[in-house]
Protein backbone atom coordinates (compact mmCIF):
# COMPACT_ATOMS: atom_id res chain seq x y z
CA UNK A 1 201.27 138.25 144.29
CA UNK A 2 203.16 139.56 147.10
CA UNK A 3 200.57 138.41 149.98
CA UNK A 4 201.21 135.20 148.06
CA UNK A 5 204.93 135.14 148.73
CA UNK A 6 204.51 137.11 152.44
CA UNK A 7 201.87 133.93 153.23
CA UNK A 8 204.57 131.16 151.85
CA UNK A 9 207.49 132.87 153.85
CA UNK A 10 205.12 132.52 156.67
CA UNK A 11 204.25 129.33 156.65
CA UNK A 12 207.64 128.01 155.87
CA UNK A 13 208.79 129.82 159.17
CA UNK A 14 206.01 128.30 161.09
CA UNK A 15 204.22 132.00 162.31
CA UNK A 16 201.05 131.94 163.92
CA UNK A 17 199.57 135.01 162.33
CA UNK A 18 200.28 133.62 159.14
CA UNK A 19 198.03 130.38 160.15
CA UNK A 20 195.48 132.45 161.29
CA UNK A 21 195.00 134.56 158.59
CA UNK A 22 195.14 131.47 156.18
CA UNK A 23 192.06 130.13 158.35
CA UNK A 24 189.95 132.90 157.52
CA UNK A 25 190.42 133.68 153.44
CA UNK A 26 188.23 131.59 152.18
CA UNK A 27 191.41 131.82 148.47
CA UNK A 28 194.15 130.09 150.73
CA UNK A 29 192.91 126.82 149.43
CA UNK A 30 194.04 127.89 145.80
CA UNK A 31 197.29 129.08 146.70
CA UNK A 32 197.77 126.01 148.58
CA UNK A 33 197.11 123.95 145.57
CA UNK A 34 199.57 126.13 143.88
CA UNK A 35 202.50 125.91 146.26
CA UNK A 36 202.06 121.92 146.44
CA UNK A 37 201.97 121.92 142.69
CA UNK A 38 205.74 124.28 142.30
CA UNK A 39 207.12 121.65 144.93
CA UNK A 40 205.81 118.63 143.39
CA UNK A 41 207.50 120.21 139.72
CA UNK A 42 210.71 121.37 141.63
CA UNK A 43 211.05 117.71 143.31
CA UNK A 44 210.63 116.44 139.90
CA UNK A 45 213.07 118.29 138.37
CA UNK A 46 215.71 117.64 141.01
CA UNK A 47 214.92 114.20 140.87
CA UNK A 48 215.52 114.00 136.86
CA UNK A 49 219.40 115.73 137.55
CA UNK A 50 219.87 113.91 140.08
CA UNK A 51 219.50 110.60 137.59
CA UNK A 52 220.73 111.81 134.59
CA UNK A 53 224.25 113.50 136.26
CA UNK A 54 224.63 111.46 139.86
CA UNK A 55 225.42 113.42 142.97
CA UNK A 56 228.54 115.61 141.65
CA UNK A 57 226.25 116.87 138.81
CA UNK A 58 223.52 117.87 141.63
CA UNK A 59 225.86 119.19 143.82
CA UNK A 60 227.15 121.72 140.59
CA UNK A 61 223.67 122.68 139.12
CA UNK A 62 222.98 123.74 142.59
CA UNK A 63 226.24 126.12 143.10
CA UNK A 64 224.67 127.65 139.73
């Protein structure tokens, strides 16, 4: 779990050793499909407060 998180700091920050060692572990393409799946249900939930409360309701669930 932790290479997990190490590997989705390092793409986020755009490293190079991070890209290369995705290229060769032949499991990156499951923990791909993982992170696209916790952004596709975080985008959906912000989406959903963002309808039900309009923008001062985002703007305080996200001080939280």
């Amino acid at each position: 779990m932790i290479t997990f998180l190490y590997r989705v700091m390092g793409a986020a920050m755009l490293d190079a050793g991070t890209y290369e060692q995705l290229e060769s572990d032949h499991r990156a393409g499951k923990q791909a499909a993982l992170v696209v799946l916790i952004a596709s249900l975080a985008a959906g939930v912000g989406g959903g407060i963002a309808r039900s409360t309009g923008a001062l309701g985002v703007a305080q669930v996200s001080a939280l």
